[in-house]
N, C-alpha and C. Protein backbone atom coordinates (compact mmCIF):
# COMPACT_ATOMS: atom_id res chain seq x y z
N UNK A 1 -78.88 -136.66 35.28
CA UNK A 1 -77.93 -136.01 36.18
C UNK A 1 -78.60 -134.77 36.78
N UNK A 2 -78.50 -134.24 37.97
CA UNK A 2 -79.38 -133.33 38.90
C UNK A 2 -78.17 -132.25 38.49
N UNK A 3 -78.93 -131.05 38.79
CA UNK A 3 -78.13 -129.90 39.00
C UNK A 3 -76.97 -129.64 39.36
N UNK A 4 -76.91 -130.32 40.84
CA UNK A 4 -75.77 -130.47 41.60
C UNK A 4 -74.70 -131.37 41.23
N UNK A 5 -75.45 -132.91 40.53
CA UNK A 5 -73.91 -133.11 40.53
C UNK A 5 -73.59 -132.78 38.81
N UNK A 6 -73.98 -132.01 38.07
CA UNK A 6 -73.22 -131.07 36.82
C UNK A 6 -72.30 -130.41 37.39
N UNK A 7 -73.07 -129.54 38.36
CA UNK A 7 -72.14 -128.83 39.12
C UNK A 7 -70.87 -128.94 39.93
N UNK A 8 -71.26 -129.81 40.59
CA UNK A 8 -69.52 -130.97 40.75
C UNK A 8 -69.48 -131.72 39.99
N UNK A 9 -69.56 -131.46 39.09
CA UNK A 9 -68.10 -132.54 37.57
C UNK A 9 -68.28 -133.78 38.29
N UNK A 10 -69.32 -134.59 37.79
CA UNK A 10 -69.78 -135.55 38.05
C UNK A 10 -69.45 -136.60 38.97
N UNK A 11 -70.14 -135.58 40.23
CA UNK A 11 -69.91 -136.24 42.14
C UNK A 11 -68.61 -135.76 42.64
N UNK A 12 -67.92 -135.37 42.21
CA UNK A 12 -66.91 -135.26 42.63
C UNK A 12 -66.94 -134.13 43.20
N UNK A 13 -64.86 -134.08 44.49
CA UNK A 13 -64.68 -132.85 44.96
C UNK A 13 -64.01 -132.20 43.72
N UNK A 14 -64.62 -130.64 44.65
CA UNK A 14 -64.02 -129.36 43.75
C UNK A 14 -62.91 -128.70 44.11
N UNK A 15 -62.17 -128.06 43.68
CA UNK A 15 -61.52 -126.78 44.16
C UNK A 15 -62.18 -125.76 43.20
N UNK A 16 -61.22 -124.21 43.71
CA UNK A 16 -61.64 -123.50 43.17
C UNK A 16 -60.54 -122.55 42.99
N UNK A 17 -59.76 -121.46 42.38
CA UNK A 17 -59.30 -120.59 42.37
C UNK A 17 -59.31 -119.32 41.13
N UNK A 18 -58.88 -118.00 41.41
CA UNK A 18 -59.35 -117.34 40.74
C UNK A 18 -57.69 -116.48 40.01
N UNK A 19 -57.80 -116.35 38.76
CA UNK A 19 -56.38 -115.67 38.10
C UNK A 19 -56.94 -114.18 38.29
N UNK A 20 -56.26 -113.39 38.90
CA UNK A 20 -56.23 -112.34 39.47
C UNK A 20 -56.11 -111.19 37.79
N UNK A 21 -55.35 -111.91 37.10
CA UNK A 21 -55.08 -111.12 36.09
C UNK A 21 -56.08 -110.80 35.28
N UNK A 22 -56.93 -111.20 35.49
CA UNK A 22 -58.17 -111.32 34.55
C UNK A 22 -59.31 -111.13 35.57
N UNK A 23 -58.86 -110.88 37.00
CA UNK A 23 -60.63 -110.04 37.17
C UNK A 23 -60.76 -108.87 37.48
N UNK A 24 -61.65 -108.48 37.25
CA UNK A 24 -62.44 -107.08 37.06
C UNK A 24 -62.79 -106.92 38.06
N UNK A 25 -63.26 -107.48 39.05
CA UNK A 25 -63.27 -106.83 40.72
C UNK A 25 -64.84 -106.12 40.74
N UNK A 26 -65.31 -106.52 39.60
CA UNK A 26 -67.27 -106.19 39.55
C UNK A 26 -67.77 -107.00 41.43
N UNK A 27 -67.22 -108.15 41.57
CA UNK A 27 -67.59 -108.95 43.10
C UNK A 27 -68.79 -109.52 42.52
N UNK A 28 -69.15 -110.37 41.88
CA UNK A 28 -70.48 -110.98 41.08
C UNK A 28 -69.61 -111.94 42.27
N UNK A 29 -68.88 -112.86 42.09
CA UNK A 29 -68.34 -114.13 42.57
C UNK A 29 -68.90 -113.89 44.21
N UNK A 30 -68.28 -112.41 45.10
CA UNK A 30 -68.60 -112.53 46.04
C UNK A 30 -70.23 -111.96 46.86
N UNK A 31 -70.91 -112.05 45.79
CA UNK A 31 -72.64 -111.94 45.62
C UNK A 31 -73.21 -113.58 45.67
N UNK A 32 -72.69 -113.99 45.02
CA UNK A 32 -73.14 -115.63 44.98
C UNK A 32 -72.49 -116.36 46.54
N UNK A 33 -71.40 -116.24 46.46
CA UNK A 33 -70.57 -116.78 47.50
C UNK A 33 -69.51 -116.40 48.26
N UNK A 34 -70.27 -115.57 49.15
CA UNK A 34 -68.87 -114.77 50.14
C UNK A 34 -68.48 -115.66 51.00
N UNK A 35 -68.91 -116.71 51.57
CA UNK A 35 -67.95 -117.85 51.92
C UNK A 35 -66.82 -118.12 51.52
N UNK A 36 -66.60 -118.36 50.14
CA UNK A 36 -65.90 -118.60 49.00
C UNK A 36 -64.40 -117.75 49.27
N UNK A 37 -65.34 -116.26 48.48
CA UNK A 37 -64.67 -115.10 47.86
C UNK A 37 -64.76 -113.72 48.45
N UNK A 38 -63.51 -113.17 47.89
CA UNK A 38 -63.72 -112.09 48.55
C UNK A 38 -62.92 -110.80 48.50
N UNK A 39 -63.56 -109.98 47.92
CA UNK A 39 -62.61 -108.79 47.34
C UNK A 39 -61.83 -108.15 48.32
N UNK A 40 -60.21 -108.23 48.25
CA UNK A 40 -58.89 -107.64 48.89
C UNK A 40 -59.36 -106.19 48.26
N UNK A 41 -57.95 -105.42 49.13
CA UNK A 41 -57.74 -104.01 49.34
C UNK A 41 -57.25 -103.51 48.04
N UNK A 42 -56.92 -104.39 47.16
CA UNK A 42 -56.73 -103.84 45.90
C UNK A 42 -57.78 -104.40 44.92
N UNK A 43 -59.07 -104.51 45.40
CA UNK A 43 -59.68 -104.57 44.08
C UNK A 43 -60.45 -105.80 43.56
N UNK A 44 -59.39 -106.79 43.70
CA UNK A 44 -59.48 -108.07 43.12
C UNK A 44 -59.64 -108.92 43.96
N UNK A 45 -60.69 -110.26 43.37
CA UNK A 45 -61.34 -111.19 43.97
C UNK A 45 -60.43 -112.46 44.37
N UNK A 46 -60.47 -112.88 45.51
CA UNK A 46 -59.72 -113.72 45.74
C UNK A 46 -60.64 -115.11 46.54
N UNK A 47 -60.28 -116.47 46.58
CA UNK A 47 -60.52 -117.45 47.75
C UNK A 47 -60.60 -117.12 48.73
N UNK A 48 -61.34 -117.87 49.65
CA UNK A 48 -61.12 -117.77 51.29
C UNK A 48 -60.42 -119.77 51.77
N UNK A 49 -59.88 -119.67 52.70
CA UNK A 49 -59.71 -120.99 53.04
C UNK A 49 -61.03 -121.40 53.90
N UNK A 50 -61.25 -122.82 54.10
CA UNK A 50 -62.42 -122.99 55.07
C UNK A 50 -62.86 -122.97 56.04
N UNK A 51 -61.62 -122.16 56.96
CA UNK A 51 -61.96 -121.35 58.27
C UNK A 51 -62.41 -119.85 57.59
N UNK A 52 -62.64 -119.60 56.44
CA UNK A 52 -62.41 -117.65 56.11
C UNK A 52 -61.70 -117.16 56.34
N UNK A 53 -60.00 -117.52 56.10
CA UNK A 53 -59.04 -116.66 55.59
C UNK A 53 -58.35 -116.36 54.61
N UNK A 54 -59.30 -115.48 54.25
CA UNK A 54 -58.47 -114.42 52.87
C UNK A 54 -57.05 -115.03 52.18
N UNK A 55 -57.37 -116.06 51.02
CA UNK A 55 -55.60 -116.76 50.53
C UNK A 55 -55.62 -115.50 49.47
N UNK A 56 -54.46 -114.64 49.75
CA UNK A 56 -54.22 -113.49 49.03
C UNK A 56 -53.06 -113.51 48.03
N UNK A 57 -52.50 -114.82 48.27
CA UNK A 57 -51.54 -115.12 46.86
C UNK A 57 -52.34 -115.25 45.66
N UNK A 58 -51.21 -114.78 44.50
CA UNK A 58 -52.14 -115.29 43.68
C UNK A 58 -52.28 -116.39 42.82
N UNK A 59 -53.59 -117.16 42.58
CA UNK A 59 -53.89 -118.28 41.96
C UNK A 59 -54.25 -119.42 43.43
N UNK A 60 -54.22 -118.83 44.65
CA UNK A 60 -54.34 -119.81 45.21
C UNK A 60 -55.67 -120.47 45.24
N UNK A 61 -55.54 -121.78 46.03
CA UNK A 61 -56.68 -122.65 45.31
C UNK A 61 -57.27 -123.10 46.70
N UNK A 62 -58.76 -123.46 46.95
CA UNK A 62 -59.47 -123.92 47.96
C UNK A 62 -60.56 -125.01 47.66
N UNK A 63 -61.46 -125.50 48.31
CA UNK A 63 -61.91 -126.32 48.50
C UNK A 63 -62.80 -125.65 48.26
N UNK A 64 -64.36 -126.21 47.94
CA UNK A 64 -65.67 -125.70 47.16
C UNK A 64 -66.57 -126.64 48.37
N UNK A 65 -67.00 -126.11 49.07
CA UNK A 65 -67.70 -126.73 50.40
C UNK A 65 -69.13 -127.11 49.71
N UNK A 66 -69.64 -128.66 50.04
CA UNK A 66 -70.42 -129.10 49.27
C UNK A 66 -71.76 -128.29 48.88
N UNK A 67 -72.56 -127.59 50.03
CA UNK A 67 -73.47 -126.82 49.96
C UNK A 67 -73.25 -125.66 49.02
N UNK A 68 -72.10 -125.04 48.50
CA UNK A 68 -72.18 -123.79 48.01
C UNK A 68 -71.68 -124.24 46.64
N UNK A 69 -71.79 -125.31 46.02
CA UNK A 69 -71.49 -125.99 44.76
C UNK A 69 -72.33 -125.41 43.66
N UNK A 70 -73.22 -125.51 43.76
CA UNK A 70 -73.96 -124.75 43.04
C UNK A 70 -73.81 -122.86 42.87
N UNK A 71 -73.58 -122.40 43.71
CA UNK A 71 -73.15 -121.04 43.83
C UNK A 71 -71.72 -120.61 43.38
N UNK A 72 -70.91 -121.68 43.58
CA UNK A 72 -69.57 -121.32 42.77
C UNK A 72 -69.37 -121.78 41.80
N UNK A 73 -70.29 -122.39 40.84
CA UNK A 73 -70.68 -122.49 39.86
C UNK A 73 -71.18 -121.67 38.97
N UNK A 74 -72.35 -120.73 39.87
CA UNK A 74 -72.72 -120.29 39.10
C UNK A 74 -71.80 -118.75 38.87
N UNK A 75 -70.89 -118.69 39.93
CA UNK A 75 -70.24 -117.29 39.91
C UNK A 75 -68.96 -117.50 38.84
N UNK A 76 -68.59 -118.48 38.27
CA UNK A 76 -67.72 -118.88 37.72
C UNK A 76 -68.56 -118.52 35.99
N UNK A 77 -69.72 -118.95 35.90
CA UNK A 77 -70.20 -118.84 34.73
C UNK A 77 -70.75 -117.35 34.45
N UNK A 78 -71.23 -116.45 35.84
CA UNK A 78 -71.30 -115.50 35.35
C UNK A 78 -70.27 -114.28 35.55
N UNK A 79 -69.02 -114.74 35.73
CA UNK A 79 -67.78 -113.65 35.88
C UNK A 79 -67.79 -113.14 34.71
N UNK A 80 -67.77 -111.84 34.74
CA UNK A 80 -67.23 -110.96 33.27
C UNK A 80 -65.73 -111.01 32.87
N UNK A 81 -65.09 -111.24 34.07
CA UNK A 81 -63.91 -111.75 33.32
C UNK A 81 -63.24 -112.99 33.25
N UNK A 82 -64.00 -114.07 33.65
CA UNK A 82 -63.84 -114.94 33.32
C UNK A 82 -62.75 -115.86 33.56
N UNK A 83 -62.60 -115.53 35.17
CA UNK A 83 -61.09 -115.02 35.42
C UNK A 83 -61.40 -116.47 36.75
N UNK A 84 -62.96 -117.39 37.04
CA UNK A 84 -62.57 -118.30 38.28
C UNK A 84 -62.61 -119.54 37.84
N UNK A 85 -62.12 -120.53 37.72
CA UNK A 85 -61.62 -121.77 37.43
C UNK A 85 -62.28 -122.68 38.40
N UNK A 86 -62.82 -123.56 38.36
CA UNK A 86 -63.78 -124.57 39.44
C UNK A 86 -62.93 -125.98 38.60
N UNK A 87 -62.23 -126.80 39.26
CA UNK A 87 -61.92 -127.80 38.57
C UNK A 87 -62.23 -129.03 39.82
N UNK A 88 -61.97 -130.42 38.91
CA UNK A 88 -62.29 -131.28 40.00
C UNK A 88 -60.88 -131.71 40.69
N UNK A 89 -60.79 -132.11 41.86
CA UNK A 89 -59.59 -132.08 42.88
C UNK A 89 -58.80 -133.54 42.13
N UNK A 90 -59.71 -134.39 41.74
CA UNK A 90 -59.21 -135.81 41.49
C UNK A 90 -58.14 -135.94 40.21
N UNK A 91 -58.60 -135.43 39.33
CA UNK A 91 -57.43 -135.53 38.14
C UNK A 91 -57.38 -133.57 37.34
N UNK A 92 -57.92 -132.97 38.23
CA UNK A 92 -57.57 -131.01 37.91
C UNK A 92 -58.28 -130.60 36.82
N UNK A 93 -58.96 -131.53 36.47
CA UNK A 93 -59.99 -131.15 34.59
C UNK A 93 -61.22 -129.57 35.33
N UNK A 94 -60.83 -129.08 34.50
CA UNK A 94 -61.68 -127.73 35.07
C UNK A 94 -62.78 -128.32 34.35
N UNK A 95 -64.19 -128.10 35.20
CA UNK A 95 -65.34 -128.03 35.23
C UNK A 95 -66.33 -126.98 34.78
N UNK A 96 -65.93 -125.93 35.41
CA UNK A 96 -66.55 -124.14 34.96
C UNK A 96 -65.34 -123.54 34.96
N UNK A 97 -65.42 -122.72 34.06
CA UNK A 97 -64.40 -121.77 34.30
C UNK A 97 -64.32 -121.55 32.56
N UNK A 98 -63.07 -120.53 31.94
CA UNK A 98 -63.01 -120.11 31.01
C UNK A 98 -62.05 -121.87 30.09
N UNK A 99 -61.56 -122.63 31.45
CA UNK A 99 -61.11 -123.50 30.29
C UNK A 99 -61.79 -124.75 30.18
N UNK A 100 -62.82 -124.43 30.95
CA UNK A 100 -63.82 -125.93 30.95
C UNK A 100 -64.02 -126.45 29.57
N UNK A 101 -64.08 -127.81 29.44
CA UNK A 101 -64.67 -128.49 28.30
C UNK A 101 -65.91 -128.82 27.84
């Protein structure tokens, strides 16, 4: 299995979203992938949709654009708080994140 598809939970699409309650607002996530992510006016890291608009609810969830699979991967594994969830779109089994298996 290659890098990439570990990284998408084997071939598959991703989403992605982040529990607000649990991040620390360090922006590691939006260092790897500001496509992605992206720290609001209070602090905390949030999704972008795939035009780049800021989903500022919280828990909302987006699409993991195939090229940056690897990058929201890896921002998921190195969050200090542990707070972004990468699951696969097809049956929701988180992939990276604090509840991955």
């Amino acid at each position: 299995m290659t890098v990439l598809q570990e990284a998408r939970g084997d071939g598959e699409a991703l989403e992605v979203w982040i529990d607000q309650d649990l991040c620390t607002g360090d922006g590691i996530c939006v260092q790897y992938a500001p496509e992605v992510f992206e720290l609001d006016i209070d602090g905390l890291a949030y999704v972008k949709s795939a035009e780049g608009e800021l989903l500022s609810a919280k828990g909302a969830v987006t699409g993991v654009p195939l090229p940056l699979v690897v990058d929201v991967a890896d921002s998921a594994r190195e969050c200090p708080g542990e707070c972004i969830h990468v699951r696969r779109v097809s049956d929701r089994v988180e992939v990276h994140g604090p509840d991955a298996e």
